[in-house]
N, C-alpha and C. Protein backbone atom coordinates (compact mmCIF):
# COMPACT_ATOMS: atom_id res chain seq x y z
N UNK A 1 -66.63 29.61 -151.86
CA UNK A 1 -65.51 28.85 -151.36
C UNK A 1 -65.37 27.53 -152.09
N UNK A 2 -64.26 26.40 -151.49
CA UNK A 2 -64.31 25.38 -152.37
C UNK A 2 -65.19 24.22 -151.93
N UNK A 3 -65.60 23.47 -152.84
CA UNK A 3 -66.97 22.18 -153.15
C UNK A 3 -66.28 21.65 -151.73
N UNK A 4 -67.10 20.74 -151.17
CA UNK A 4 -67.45 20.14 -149.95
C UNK A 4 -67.24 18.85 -150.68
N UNK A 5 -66.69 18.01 -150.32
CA UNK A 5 -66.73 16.38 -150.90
C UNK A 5 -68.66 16.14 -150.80
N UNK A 6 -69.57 16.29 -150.39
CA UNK A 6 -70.84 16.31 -150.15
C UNK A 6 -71.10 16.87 -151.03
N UNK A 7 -70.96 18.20 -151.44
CA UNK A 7 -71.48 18.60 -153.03
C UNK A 7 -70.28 18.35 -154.24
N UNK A 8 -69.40 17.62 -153.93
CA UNK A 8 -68.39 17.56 -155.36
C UNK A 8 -69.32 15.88 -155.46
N UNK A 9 -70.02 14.64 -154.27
CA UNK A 9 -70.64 13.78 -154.96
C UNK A 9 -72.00 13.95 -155.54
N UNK A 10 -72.70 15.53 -154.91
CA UNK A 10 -73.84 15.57 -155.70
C UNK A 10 -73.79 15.50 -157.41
N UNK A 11 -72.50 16.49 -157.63
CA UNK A 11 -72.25 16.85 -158.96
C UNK A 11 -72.29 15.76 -159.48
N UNK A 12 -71.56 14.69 -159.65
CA UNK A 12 -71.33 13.36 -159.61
C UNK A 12 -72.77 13.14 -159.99
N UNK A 13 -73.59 13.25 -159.64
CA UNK A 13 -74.75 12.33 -159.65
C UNK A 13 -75.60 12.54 -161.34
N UNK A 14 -74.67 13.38 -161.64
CA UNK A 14 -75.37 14.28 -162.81
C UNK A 14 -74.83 13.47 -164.40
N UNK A 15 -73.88 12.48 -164.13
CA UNK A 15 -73.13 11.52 -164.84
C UNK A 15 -73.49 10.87 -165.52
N UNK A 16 -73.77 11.03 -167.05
CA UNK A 16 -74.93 9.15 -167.44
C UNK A 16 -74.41 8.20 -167.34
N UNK A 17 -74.85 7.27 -167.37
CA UNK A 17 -74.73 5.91 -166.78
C UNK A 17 -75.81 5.07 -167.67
N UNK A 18 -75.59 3.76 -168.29
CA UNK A 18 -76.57 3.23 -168.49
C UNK A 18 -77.21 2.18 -168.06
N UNK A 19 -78.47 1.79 -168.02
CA UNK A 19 -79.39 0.92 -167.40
C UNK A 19 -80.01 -0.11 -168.19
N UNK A 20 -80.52 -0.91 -167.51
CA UNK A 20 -81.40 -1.87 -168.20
C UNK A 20 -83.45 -1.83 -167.49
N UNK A 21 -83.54 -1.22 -167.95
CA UNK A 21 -85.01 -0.93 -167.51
C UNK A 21 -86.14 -2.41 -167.01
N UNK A 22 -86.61 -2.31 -165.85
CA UNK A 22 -87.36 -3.75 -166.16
C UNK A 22 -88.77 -3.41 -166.08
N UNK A 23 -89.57 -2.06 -166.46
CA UNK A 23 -90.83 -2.16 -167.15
C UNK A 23 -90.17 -0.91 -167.88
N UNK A 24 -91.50 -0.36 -168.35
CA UNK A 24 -91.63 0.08 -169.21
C UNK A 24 -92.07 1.55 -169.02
N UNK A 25 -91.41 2.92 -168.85
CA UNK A 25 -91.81 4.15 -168.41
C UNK A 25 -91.69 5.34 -169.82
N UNK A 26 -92.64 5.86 -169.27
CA UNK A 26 -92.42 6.82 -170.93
C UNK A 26 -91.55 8.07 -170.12
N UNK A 27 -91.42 8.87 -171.76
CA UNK A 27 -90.75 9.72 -171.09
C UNK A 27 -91.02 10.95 -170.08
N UNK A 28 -89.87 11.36 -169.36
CA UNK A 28 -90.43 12.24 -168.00
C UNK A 28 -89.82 13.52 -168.51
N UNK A 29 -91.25 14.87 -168.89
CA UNK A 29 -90.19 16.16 -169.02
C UNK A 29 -89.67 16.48 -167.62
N UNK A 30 -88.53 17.06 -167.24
CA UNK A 30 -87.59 17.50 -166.52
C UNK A 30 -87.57 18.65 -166.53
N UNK A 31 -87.42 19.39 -165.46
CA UNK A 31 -86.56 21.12 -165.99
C UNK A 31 -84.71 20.48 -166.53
N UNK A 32 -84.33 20.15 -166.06
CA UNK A 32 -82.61 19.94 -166.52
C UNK A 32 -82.81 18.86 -168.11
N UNK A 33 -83.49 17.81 -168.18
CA UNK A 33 -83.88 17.25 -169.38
C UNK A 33 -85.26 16.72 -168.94
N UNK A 34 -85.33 16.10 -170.34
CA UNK A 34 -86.70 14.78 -170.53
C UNK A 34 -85.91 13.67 -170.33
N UNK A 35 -86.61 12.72 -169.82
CA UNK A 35 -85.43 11.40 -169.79
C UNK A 35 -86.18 10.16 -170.73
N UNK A 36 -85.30 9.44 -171.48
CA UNK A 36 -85.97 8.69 -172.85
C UNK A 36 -86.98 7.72 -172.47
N UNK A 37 -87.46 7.28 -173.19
CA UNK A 37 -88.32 6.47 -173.21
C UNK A 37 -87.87 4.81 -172.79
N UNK A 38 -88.32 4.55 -171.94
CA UNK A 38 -87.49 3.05 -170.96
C UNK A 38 -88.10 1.73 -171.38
N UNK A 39 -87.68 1.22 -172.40
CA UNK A 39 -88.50 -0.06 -172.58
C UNK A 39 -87.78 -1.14 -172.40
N UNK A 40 -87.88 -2.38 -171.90
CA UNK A 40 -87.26 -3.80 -171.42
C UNK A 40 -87.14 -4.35 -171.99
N UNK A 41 -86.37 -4.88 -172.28
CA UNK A 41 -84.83 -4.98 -172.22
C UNK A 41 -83.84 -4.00 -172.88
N UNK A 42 -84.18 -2.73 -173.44
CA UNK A 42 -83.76 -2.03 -174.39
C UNK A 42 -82.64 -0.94 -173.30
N UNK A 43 -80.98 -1.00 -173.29
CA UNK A 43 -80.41 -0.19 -172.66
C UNK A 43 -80.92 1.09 -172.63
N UNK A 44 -80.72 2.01 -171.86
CA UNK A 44 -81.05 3.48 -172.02
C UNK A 44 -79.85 4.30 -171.03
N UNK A 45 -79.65 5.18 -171.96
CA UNK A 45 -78.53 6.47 -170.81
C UNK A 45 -79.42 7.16 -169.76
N UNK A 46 -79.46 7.46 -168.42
CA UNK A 46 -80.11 8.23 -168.33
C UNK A 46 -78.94 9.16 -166.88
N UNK A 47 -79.19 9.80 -166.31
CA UNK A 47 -78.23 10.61 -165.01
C UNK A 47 -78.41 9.94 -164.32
N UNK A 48 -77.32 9.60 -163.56
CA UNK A 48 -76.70 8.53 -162.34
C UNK A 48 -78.23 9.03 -161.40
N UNK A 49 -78.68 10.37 -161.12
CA UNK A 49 -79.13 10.14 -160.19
C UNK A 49 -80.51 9.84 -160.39
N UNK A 50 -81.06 9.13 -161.55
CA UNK A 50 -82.34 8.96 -161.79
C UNK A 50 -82.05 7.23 -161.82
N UNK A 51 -80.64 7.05 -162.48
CA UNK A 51 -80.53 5.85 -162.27
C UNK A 51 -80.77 4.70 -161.05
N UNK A 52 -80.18 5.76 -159.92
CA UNK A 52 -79.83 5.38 -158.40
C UNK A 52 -81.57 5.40 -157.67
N UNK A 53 -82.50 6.06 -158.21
CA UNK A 53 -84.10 5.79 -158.18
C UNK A 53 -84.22 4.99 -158.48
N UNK A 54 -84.51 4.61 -159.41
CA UNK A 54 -85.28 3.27 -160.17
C UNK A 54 -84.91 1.72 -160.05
N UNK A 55 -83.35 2.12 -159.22
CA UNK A 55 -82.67 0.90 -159.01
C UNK A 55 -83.26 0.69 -157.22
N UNK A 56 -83.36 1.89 -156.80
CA UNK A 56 -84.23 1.75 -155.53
C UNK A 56 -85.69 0.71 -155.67
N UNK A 57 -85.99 1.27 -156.53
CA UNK A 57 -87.54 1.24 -156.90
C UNK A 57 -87.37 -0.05 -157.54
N UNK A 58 -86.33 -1.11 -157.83
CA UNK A 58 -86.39 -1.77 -158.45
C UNK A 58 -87.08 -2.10 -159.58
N UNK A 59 -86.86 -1.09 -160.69
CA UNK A 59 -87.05 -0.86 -162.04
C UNK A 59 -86.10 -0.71 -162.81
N UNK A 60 -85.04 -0.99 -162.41
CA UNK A 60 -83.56 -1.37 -163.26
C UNK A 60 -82.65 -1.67 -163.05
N UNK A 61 -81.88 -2.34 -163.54
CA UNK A 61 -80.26 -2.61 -163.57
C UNK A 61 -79.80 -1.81 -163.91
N UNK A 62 -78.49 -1.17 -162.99
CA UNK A 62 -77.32 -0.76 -163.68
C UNK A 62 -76.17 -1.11 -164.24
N UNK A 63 -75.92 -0.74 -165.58
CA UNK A 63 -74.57 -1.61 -166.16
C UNK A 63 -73.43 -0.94 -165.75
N UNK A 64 -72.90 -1.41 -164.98
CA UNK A 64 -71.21 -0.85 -164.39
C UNK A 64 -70.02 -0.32 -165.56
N UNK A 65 -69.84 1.13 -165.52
CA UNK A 65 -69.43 1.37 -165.94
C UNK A 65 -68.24 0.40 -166.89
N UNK A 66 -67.34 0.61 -167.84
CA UNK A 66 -66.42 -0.44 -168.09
C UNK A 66 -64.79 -0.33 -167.13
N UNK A 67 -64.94 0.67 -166.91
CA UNK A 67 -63.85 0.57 -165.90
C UNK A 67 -63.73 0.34 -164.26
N UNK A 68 -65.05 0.11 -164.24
CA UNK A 68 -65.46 -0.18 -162.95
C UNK A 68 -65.37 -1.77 -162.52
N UNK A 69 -64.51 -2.69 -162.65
CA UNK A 69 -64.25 -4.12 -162.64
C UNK A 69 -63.36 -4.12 -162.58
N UNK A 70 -62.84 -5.49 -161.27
CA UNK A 70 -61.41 -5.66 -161.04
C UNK A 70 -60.38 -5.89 -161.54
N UNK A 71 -60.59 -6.19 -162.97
CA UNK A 71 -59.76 -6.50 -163.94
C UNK A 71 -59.02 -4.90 -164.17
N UNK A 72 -60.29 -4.32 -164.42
CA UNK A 72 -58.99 -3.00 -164.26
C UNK A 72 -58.77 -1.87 -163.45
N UNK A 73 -59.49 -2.30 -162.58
CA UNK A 73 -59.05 -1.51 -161.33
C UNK A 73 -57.52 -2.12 -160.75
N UNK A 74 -57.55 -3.30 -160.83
CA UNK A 74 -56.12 -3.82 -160.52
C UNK A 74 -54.62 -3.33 -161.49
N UNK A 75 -55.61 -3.59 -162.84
CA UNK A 75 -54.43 -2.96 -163.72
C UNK A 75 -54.24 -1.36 -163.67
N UNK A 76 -54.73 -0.69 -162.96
CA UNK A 76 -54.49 1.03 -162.85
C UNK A 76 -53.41 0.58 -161.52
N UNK A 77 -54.34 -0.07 -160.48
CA UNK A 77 -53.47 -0.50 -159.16
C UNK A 77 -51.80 -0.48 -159.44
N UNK A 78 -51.84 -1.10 -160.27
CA UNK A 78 -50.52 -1.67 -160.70
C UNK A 78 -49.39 -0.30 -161.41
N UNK A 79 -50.09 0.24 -161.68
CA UNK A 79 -49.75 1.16 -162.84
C UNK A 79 -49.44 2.32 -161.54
N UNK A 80 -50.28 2.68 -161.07
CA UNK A 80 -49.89 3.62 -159.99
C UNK A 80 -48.70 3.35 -159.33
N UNK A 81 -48.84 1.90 -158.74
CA UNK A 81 -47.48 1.66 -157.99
C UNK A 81 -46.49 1.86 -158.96
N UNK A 82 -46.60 1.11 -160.02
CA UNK A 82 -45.42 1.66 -160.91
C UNK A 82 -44.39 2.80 -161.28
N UNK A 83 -45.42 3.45 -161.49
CA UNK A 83 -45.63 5.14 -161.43
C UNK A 83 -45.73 5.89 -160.53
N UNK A 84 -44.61 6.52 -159.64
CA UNK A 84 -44.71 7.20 -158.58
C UNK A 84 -44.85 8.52 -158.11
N UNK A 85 -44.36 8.88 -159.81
CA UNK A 85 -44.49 10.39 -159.80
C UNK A 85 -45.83 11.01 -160.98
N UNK A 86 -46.79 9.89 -161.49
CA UNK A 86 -47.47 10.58 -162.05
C UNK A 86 -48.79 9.78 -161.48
N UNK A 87 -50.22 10.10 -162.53
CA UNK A 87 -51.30 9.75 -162.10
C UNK A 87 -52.06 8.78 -162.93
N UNK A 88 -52.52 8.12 -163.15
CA UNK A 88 -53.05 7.57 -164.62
C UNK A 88 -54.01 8.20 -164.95
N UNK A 89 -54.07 8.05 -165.98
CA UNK A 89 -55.54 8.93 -166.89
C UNK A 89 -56.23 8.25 -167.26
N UNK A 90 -56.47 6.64 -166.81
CA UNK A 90 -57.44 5.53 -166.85
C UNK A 90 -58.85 6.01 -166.61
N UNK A 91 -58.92 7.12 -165.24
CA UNK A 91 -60.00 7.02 -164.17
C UNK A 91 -61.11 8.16 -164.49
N UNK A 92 -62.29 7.96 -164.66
CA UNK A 92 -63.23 9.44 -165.07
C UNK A 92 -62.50 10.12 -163.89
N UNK A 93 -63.24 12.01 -164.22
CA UNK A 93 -63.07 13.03 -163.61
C UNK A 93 -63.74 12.29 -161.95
N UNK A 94 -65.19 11.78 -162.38
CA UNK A 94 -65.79 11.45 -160.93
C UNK A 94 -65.79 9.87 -160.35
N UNK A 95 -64.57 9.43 -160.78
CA UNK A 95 -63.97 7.74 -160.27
C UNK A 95 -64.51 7.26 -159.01
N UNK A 96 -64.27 7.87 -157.87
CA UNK A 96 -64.12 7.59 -156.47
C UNK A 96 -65.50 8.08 -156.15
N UNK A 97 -66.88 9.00 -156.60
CA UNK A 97 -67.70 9.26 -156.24
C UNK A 97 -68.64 8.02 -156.92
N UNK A 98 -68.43 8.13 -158.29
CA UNK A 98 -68.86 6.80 -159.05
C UNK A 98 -69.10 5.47 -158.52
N UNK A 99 -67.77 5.11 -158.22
CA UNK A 99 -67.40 4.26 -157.84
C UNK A 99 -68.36 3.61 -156.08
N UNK A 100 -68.24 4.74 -155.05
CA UNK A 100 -68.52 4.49 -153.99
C UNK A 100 -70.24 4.68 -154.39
N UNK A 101 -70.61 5.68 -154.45
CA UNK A 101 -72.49 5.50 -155.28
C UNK A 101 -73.10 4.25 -155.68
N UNK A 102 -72.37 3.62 -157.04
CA UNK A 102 -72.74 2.29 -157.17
C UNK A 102 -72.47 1.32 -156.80
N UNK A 103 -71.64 0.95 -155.19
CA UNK A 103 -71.07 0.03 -155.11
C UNK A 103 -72.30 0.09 -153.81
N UNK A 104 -72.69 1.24 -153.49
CA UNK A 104 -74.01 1.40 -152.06
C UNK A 104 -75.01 1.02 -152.81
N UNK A 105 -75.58 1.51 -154.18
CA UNK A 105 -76.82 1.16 -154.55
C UNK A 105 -77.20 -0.33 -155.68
N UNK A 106 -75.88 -0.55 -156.18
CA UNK A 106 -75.75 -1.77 -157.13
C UNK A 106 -74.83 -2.43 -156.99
N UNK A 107 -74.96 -3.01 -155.77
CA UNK A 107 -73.36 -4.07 -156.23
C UNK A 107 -73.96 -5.60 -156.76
N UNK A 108 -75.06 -5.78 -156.41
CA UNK A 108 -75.63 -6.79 -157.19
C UNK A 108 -75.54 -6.76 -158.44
N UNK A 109 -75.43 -5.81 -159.43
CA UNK A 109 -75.03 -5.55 -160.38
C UNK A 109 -74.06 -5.23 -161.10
N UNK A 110 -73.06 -5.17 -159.68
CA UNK A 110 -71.17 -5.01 -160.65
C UNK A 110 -70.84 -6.44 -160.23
N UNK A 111 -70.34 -7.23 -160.61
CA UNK A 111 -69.74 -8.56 -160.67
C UNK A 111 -69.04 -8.77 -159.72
N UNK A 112 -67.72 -8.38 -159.76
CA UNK A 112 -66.69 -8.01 -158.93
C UNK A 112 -67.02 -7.26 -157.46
N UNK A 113 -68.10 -6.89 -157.44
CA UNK A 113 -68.34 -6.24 -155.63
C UNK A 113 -68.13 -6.97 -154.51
N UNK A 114 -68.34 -8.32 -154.73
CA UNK A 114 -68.72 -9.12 -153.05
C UNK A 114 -68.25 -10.39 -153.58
N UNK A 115 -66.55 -10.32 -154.07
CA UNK A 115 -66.22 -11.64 -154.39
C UNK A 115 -65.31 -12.13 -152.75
N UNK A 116 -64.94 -10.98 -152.68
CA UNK A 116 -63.98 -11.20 -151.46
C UNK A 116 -62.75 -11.40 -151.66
N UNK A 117 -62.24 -11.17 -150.50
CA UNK A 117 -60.37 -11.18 -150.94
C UNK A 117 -59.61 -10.27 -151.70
N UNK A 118 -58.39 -10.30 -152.10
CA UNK A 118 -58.11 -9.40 -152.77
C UNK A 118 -57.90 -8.55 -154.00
N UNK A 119 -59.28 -9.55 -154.50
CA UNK A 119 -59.97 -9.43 -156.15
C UNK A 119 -61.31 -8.43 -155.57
N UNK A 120 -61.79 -8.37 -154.70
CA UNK A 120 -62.86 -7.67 -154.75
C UNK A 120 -62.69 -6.49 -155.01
N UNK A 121 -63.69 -6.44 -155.32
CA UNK A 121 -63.36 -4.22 -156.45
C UNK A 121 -63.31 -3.54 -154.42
N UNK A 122 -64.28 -3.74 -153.95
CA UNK A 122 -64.40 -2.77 -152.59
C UNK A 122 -62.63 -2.67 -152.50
N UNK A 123 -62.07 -3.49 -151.78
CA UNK A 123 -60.75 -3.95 -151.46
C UNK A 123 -59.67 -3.16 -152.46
N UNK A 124 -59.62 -3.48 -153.83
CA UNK A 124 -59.18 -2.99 -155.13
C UNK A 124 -59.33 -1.19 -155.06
N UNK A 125 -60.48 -0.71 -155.02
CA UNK A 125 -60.61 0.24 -155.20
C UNK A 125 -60.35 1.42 -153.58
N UNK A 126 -60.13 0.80 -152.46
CA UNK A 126 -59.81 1.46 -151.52
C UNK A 126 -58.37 1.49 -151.44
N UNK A 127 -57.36 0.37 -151.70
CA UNK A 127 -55.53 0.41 -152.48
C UNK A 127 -55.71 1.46 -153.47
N UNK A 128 -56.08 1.77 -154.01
CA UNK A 128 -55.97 2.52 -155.41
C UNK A 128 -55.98 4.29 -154.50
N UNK A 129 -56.98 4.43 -153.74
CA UNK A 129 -57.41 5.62 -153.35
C UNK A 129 -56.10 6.04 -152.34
N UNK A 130 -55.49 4.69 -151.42
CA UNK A 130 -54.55 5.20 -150.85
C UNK A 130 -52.95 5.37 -151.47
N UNK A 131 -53.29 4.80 -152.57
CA UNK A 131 -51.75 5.41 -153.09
C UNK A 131 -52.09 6.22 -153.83
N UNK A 132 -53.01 6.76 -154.49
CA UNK A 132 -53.18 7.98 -154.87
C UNK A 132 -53.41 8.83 -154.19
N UNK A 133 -53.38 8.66 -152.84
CA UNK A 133 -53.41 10.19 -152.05
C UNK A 133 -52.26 10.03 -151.52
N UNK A 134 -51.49 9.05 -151.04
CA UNK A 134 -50.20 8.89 -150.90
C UNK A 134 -49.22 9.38 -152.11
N UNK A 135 -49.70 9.24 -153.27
CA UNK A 135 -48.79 9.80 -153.97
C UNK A 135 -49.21 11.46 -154.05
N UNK A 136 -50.19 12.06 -153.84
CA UNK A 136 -50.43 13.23 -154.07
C UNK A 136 -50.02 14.18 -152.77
N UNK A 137 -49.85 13.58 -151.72
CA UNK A 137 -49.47 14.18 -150.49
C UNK A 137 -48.10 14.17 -150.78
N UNK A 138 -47.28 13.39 -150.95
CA UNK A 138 -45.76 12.98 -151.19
C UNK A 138 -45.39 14.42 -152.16
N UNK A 139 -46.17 14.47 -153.17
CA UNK A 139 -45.91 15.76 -154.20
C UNK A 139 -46.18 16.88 -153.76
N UNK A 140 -47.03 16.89 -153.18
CA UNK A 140 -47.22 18.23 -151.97
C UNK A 140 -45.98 18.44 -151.18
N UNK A 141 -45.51 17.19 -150.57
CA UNK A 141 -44.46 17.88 -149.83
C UNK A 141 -43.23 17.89 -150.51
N UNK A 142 -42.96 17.83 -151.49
CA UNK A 142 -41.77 17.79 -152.50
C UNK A 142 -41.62 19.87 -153.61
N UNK A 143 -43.04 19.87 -153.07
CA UNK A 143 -43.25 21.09 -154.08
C UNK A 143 -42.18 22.23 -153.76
N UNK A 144 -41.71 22.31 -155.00
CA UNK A 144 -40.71 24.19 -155.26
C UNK A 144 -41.35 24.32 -156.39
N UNK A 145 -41.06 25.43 -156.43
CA UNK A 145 -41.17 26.32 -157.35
C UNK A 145 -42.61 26.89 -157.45
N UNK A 146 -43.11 27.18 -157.98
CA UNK A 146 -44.52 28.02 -158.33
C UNK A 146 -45.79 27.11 -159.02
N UNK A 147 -45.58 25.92 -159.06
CA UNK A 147 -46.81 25.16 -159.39
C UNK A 147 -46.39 23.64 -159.76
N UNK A 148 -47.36 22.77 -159.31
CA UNK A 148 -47.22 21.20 -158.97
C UNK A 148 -48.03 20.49 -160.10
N UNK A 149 -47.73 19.99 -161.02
CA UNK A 149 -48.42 19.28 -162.14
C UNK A 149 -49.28 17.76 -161.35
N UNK A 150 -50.55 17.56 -161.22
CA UNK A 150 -51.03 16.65 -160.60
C UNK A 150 -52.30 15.87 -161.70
N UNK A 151 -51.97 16.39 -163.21
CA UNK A 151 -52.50 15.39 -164.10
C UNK A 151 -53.15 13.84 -163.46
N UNK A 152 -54.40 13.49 -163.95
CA UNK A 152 -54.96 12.30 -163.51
C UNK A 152 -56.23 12.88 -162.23
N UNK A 153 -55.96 13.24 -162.06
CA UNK A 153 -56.61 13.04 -160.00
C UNK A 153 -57.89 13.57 -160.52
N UNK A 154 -59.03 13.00 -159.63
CA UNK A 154 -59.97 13.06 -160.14
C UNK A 154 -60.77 14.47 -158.90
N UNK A 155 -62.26 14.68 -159.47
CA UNK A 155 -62.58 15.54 -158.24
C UNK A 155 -62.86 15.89 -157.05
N UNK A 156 -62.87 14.76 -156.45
CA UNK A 156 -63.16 14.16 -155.27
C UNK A 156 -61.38 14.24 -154.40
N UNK A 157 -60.47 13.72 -155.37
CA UNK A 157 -59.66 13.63 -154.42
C UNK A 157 -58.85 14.88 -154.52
N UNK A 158 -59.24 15.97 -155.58
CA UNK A 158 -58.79 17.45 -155.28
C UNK A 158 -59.45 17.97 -154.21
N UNK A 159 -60.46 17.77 -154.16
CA UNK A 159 -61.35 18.09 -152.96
C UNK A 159 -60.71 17.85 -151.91
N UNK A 160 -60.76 16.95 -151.25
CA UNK A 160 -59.89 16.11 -150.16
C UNK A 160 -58.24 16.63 -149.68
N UNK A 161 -57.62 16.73 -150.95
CA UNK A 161 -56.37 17.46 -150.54
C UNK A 161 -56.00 18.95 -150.92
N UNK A 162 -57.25 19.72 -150.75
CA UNK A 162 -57.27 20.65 -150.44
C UNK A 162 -56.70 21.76 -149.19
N UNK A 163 -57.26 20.58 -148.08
CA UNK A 163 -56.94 21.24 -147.01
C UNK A 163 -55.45 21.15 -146.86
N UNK A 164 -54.92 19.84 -147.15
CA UNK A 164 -53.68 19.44 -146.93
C UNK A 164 -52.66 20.22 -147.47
N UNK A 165 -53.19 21.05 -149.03
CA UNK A 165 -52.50 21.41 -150.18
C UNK A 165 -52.24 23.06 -149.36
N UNK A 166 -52.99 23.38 -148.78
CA UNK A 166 -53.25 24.47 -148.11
C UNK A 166 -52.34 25.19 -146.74
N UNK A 167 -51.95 23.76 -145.72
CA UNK A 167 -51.24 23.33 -145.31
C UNK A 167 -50.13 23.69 -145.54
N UNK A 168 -49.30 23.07 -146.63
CA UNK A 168 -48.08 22.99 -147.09
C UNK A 168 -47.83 24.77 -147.82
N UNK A 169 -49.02 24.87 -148.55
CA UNK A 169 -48.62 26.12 -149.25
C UNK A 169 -47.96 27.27 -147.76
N UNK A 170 -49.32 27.14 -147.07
CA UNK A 170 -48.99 28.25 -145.62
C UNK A 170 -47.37 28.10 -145.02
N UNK A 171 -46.98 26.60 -145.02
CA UNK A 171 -45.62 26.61 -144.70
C UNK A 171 -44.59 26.96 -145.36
N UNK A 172 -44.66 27.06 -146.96
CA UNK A 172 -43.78 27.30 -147.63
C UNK A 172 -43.90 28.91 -147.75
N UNK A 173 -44.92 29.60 -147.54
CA UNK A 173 -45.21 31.42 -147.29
C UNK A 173 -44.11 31.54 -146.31
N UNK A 174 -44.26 30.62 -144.72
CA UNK A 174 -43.59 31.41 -144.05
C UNK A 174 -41.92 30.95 -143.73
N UNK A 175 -41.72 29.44 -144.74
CA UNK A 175 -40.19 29.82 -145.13
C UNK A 175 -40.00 30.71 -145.80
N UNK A 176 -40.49 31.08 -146.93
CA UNK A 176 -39.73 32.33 -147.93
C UNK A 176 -40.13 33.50 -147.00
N UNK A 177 -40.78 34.00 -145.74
CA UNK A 177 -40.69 35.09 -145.08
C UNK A 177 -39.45 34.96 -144.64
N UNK A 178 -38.79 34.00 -144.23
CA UNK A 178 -37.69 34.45 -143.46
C UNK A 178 -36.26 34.12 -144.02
């Protein structure tokens, strides 16, 4: 059946991301990989979810993605409103899982997390989610014909309007029944 928002953020977790290591770990074989060799101050890629350890464990910084700052989370903001009938293609596939992950385990480390007001990414990035499902529900209910172009949307929020999408389809079955 289809991903559960619960396993569309596990997937998510599988994302590299890079860090700033603050000792020094050699490398770990893995069944899925080995993960590199971690020396301080030296960046390293490693999967969000080894990242989201060590930042527990306080053995690293995470560097926030580059689109993850209010500077352009506001400028997509903007762009969406602009844009009513499409999506931007600013945002990774896993934006909104990304996004909410490191803002629970590092916001000491994104800049923009806990400025407050209506520069703060939290704030920024929850506007963004509702006009993009506002705009994706709106297209749902606008739909004819045999398929809805929804370019941009990431996986999390296909997930989400699934049920909704599901919804609408069932109603439009039982207009064309009659």
């Amino acid at each position: 059946g289809p991903l559960r928002p619960t396993e569309v953020s596990f997937l998510a977790e599988s994302t590299p991301i890079t860090i700033i290591p603050r000792q020094r770990l050699d490398t770990l074989p893995l069944i899925s990989l080995t993960t590199p060799r971690l020396t301080p101050p030296q960046r390293a890629t490693v999967p969000l979810w080894l990242a989201l350890i060590l930042k527990k464990q306080k053995r690293c910084n995470i560097v926030p993605p580059s689109w993850l700052s209010s500077h352009t989370i506001s400028g997509i903001l903007q762009w969406e409103h602009d844009n009513p009938s499409s999506f931007s293609g600013a945002l990774p596939w896993h934006w909104l899982e990304l996004s909410e992950l490191l803002l629970e385990a590092a916001s000491d480390d994104i800049p923009d997390a806990n400025v407050g007001g209506e520069m703060d990414l939290r704030v920024l990035l929850r506007a963004l989610r509702e006009v993009r499902q506002s705009k994706a529900r709106d297209g749902l209910k606008q739909l004819e014909g045999t398929y809805l172009l929804m370019n941009g949307l990431g996986m999390m929020e296909i997930t989400e309007l699934r049920g909704f999408a599901g919804m609408v389809v069932d109603g439009l079955r039982k207009l064309g029944a009659t």
